[in-house]
Protein backbone atom coordinates (compact mmCIF):
# COMPACT_ATOMS: atom_id res chain seq x y z
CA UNK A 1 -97.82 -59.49 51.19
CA UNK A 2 -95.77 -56.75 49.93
CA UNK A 3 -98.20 -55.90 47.02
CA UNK A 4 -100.55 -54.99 49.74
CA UNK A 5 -98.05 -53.49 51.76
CA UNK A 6 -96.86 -50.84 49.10
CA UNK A 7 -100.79 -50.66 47.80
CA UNK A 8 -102.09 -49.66 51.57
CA UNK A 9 -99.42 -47.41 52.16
CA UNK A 10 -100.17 -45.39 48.53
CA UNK A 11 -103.72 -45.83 49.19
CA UNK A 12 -103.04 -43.88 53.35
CA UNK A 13 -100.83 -41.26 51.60
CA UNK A 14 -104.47 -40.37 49.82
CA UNK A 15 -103.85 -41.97 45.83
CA UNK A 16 -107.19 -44.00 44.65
CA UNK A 17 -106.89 -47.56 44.80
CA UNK A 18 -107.16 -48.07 41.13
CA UNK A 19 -104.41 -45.67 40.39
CA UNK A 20 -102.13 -47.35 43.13
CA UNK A 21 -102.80 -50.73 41.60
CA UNK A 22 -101.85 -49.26 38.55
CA UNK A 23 -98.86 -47.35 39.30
CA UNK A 24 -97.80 -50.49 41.07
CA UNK A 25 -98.33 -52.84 38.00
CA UNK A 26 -96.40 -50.53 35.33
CA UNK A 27 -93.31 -50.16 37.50
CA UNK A 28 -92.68 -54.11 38.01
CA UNK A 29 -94.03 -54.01 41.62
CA UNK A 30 -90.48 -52.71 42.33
CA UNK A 31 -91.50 -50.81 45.90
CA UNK A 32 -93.52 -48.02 46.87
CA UNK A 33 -90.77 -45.47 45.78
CA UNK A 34 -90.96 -46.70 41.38
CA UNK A 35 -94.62 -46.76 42.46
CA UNK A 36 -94.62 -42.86 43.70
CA UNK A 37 -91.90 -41.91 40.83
CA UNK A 38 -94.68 -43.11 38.36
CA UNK A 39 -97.88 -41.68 40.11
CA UNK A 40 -95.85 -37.87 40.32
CA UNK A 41 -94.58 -38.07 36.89
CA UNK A 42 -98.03 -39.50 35.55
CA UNK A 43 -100.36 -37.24 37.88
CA UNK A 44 -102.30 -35.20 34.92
CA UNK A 45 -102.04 -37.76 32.19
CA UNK A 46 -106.12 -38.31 31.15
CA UNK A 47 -105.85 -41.82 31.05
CA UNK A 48 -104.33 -42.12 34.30
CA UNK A 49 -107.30 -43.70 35.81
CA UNK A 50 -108.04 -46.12 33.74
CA UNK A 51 -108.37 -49.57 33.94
CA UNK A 52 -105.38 -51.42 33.80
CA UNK A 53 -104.59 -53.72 30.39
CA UNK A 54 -101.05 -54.96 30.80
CA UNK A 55 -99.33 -58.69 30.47
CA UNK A 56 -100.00 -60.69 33.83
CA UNK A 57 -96.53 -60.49 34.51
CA UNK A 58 -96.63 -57.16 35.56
CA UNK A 59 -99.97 -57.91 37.21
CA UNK A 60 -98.29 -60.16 39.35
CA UNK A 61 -95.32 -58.29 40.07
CA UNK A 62 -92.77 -59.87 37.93
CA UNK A 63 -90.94 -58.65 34.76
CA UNK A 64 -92.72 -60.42 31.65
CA UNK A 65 -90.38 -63.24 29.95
CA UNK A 66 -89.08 -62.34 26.37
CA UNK A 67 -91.60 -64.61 25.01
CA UNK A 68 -94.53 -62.18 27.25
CA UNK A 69 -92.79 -59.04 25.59
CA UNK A 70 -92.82 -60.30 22.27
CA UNK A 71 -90.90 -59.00 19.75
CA UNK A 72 -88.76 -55.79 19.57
CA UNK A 73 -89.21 -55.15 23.14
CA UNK A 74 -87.25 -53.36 25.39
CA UNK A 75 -88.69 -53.90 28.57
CA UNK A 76 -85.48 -53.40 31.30
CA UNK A 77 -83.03 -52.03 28.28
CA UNK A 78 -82.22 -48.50 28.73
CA UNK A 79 -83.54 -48.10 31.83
CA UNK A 80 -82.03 -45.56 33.69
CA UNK A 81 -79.55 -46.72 36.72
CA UNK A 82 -80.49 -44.08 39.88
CA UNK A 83 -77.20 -43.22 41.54
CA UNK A 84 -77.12 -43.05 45.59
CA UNK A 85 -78.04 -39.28 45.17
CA UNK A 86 -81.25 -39.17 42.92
CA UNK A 87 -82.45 -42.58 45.07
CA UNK A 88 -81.64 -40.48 47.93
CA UNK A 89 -83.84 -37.41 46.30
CA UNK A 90 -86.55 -39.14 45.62
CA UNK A 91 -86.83 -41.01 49.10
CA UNK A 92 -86.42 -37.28 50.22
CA UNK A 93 -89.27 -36.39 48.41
CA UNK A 94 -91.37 -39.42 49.08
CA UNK A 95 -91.28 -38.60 52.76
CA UNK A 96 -91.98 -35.12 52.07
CA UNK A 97 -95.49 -36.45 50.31
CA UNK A 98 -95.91 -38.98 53.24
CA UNK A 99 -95.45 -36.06 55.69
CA UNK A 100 -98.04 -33.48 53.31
CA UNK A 101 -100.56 -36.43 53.04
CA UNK A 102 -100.12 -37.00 56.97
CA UNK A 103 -100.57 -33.17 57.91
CA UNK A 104 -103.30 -32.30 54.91
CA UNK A 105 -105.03 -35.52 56.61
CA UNK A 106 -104.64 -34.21 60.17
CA UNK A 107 -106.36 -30.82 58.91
CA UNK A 108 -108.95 -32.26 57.55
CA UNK A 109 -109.76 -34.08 60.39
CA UNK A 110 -109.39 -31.36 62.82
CA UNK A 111 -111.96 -29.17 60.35
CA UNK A 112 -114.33 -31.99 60.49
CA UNK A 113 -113.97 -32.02 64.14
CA UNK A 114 -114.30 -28.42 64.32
CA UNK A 115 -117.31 -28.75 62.46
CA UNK A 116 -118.91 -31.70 64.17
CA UNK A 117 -118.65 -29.46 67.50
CA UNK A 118 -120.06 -26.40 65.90
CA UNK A 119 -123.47 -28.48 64.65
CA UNK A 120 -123.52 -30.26 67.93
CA UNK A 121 -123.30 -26.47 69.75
CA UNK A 122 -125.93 -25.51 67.08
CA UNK A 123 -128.12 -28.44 68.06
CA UNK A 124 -127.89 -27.83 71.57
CA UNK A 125 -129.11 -24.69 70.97
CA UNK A 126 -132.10 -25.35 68.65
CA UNK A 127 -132.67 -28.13 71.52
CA UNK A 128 -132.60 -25.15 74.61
CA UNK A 129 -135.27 -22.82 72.36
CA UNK A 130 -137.52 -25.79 71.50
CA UNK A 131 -137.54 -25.94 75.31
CA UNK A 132 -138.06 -22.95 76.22
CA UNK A 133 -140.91 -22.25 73.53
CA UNK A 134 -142.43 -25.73 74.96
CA UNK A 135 -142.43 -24.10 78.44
CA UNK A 136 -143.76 -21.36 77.15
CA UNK A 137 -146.53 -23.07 75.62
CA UNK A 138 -147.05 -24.77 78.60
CA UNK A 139 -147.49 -21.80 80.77
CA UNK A 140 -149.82 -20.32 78.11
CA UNK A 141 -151.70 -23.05 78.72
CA UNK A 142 -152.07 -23.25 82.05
CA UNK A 143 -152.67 -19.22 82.65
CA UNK A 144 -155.84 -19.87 79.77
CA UNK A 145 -156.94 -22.93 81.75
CA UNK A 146 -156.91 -20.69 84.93
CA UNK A 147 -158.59 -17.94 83.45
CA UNK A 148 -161.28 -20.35 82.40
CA UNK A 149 -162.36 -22.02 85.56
CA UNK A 150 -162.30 -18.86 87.19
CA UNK A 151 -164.56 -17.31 84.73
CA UNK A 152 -166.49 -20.45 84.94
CA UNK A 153 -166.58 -20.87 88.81
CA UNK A 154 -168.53 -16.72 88.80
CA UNK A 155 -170.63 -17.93 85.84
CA UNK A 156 -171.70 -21.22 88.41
CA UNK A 157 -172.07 -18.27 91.32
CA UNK A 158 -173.89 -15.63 89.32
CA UNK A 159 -176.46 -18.86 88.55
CA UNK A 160 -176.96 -19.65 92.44
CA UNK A 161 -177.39 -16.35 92.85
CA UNK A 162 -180.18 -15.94 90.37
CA UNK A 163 -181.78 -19.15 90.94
CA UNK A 164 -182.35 -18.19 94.94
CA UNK A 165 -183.71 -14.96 93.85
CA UNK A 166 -186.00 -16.69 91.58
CA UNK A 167 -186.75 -19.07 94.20
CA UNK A 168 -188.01 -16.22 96.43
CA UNK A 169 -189.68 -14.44 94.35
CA UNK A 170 -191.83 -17.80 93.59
CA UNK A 171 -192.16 -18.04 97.02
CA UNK A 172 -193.74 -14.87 97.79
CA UNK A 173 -196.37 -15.44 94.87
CA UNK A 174 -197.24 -18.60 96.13
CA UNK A 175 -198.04 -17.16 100.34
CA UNK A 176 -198.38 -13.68 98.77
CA UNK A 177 -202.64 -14.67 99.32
CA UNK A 178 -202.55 -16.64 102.27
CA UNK A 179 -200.13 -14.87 105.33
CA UNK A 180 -201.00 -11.75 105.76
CA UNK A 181 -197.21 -11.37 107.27
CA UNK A 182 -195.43 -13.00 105.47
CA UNK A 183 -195.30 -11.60 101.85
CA UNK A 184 -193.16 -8.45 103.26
CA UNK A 185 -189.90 -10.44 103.86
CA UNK A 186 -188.97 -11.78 100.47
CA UNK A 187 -190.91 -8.71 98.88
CA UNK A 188 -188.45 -6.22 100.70
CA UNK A 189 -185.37 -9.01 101.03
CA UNK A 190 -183.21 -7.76 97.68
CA UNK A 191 -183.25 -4.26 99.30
CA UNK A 192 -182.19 -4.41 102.52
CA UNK A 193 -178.90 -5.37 102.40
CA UNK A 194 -177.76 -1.86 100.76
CA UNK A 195 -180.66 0.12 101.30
CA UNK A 196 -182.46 -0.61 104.42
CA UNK A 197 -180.59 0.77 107.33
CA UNK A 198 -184.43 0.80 109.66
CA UNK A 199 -184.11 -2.58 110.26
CA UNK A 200 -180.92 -3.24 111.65
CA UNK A 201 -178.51 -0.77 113.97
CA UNK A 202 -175.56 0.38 111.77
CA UNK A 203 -173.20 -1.51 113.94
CA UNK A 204 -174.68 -4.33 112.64
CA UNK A 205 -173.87 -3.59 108.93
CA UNK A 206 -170.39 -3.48 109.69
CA UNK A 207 -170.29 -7.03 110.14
CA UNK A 208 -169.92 -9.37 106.89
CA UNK A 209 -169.46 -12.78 108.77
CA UNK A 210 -171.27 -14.38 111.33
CA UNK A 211 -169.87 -16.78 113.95
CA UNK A 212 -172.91 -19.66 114.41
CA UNK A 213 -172.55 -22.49 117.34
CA UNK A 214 -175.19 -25.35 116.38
CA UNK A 215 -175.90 -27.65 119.75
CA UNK A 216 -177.24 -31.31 118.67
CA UNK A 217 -179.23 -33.53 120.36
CA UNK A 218 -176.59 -35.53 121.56
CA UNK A 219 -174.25 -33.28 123.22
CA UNK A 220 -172.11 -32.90 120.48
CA UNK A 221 -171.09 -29.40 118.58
CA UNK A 222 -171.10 -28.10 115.06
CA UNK A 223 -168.89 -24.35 114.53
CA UNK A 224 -169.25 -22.61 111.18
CA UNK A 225 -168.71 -19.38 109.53
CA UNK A 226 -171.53 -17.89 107.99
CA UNK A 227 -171.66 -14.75 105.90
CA UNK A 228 -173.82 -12.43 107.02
CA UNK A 229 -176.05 -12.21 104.50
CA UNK A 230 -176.32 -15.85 103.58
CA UNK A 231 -179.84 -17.84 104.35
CA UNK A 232 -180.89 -19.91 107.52
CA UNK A 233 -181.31 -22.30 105.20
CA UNK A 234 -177.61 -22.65 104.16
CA UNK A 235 -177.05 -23.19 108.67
CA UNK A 236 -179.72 -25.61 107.97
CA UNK A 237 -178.48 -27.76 105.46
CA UNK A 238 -175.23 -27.68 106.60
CA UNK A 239 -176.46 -29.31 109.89
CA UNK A 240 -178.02 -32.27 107.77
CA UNK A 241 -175.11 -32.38 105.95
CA UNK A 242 -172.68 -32.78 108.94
CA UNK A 243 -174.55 -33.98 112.13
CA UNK A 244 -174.14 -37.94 112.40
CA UNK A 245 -176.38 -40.74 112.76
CA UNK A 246 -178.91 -40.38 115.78
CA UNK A 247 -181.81 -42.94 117.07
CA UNK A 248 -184.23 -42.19 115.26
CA UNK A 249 -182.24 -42.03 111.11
CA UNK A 250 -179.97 -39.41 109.92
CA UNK A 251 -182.49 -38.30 107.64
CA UNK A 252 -184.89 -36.84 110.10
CA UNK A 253 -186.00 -33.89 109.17
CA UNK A 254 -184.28 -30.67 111.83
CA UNK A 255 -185.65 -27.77 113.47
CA UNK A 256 -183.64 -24.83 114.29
CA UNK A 257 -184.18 -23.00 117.72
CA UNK A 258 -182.50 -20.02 118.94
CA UNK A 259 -181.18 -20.27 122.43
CA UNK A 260 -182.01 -16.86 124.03
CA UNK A 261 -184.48 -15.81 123.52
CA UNK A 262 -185.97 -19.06 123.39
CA UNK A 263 -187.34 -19.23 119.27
CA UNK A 264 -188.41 -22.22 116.72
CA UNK A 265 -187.43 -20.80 112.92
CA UNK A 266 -190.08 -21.22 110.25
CA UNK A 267 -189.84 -22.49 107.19
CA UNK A 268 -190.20 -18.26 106.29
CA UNK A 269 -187.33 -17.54 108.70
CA UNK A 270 -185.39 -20.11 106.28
CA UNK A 271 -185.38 -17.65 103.21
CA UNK A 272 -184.66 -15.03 105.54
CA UNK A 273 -180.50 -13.50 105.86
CA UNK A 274 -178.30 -14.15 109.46
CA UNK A 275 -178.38 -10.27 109.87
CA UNK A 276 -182.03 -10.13 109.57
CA UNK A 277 -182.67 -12.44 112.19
CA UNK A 278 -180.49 -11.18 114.40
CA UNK A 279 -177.76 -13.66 114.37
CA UNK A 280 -175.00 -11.54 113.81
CA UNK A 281 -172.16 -11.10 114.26
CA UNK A 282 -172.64 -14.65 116.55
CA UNK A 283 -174.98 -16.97 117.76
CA UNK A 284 -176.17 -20.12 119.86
CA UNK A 285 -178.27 -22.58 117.76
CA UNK A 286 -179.98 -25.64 119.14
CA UNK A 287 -180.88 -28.21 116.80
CA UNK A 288 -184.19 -30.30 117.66
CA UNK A 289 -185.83 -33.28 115.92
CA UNK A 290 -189.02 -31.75 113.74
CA UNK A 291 -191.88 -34.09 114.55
CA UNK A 292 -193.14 -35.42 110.98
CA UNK A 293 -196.94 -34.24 110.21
């Protein structure tokens, strides 16, 4: 065990394995202190690292018999005898390696930590921009997406719009040769809104909503908010779309009637606007089964 003892301690002060193995073999396995003599003395000698080809004996850590050294050698003769102070110096200066190796070690490892912090600082902030560009992104997105059902949503109105006007102008060709009457509301119904003011006082203009109050047959209430210039049709169809179920089938076709002066709506009065008819800025509605033929 102290082979590997003297080997781990050369090999923690930083020397390569091989070369500590070595070192350790040529001196006789004497200690770490022959061992460090050796390495210092041999430290830019080319052949320093490599492999070892020396009798077992000093493999092993012993001294090689006479009949290992063979002849004419003078393995242990001559050897110089360290006095107290040279075995003194060079414990000195194997501490002072120990200590260098220790501190050289403790810098390194404080630049590596250093280092480590610095990537994981620049990480964190490669992270925080990805973010940030992904939130970006994101609000790009959602601005476009905006932009796009808003531009769809007036492309959907500016179709209503020109459908109904299509509708009425089919309309009018189709009574335009059998009611004398009747032709001159959805003839003259584009223009009166801006510029008609015969028809209607010019308080009445002012008003873009209408307040209508639909009675039903059964007591019960409906309250809307028109605009002034929608249809009787849309009061219409919102009654069928929100009365409930009366004797009789919720599909029944309705009739509107005005309550003062007492009135039944055509199907004309249908195409006609709120304002035209009068119904503005509020108004009583009563709702009454249409009889069927």
């Amino acid at each position: 065990m102290a082979e590997l003892t003297a080997l781990e301690s050369l090999i923690e002060m930083g020397f390569p394995k091989g070369r500590a193995e070595k070192a350790l073999a040529l001196t006789g396995n004497q200690g770490i202190e022959a061992a460090m003599d050796w390495l210092m003395e041999h430290e830019d000698d080319p052949d320093v690292d490599e492999p070892l080809a020396t009798p077992l004996g000093h493999v092993l850590g012993r001294e090689p018999t006479p009949s290992e050294q063979g002849p004419g050698s003078a393995v242990g003769e001559g050897k110089p005898v360290l006095t107290e102070e040279e075995r003194q110096e060079q414990t000195k200066r194997m501490l002072e390696l120990v200590a260098q190796k220790q501190r050289e070690r403790e810098e390194r490892e404080e630049r590596e930590a250093l280092e480590r912090e610095r990537q994981r600082r620049r990480q964190g902030q490669e992270l925080t921009a990805a973010r940030q560009r992904l939130q970006e992104d994101e609000m790009r997105r959602a601005a476009e997406e905006r932009r796009r059902e808003k531009a769809e949503e007036l492309e959907a109105r500016q179709r209503v719009r020109e459908k109904i006007e299509r509708d009425k102008a089919e309309r009018a060709k189709k009574y335009g040769g059998n009611v004398g009457s009747q032709p001159s509301p959805p003839a003259t119904e584009p223009g009166p809104v801006p510029s008609s003011p015969s028809r209607e006082p010019p308080t009445k203009r002012e008003y873009d909503q209408c307040r209508i109050q639909v009675r039903l047959p059964d007591g019960t209430s409906l309250t809307q908010t028109f605009r002034a210039r929608e249809q009787l049709a849309a009061v219409r169809l919102y009654v069928e779309l929100h009365r409930g179920e009366e004797l009789g089938g919720a599909q029944d076709p309705v009739q509107l009637l005005s309550g003062f002066p007492r009135r039944a709506f055509s199907e004309a009065d249908m195409e006609r606007p709120l304002q035209e008819l009068g119904l503005v800025p509020s108004a009583v509605l009563i709702v009454a089964k249409k009889c069927p033929g």
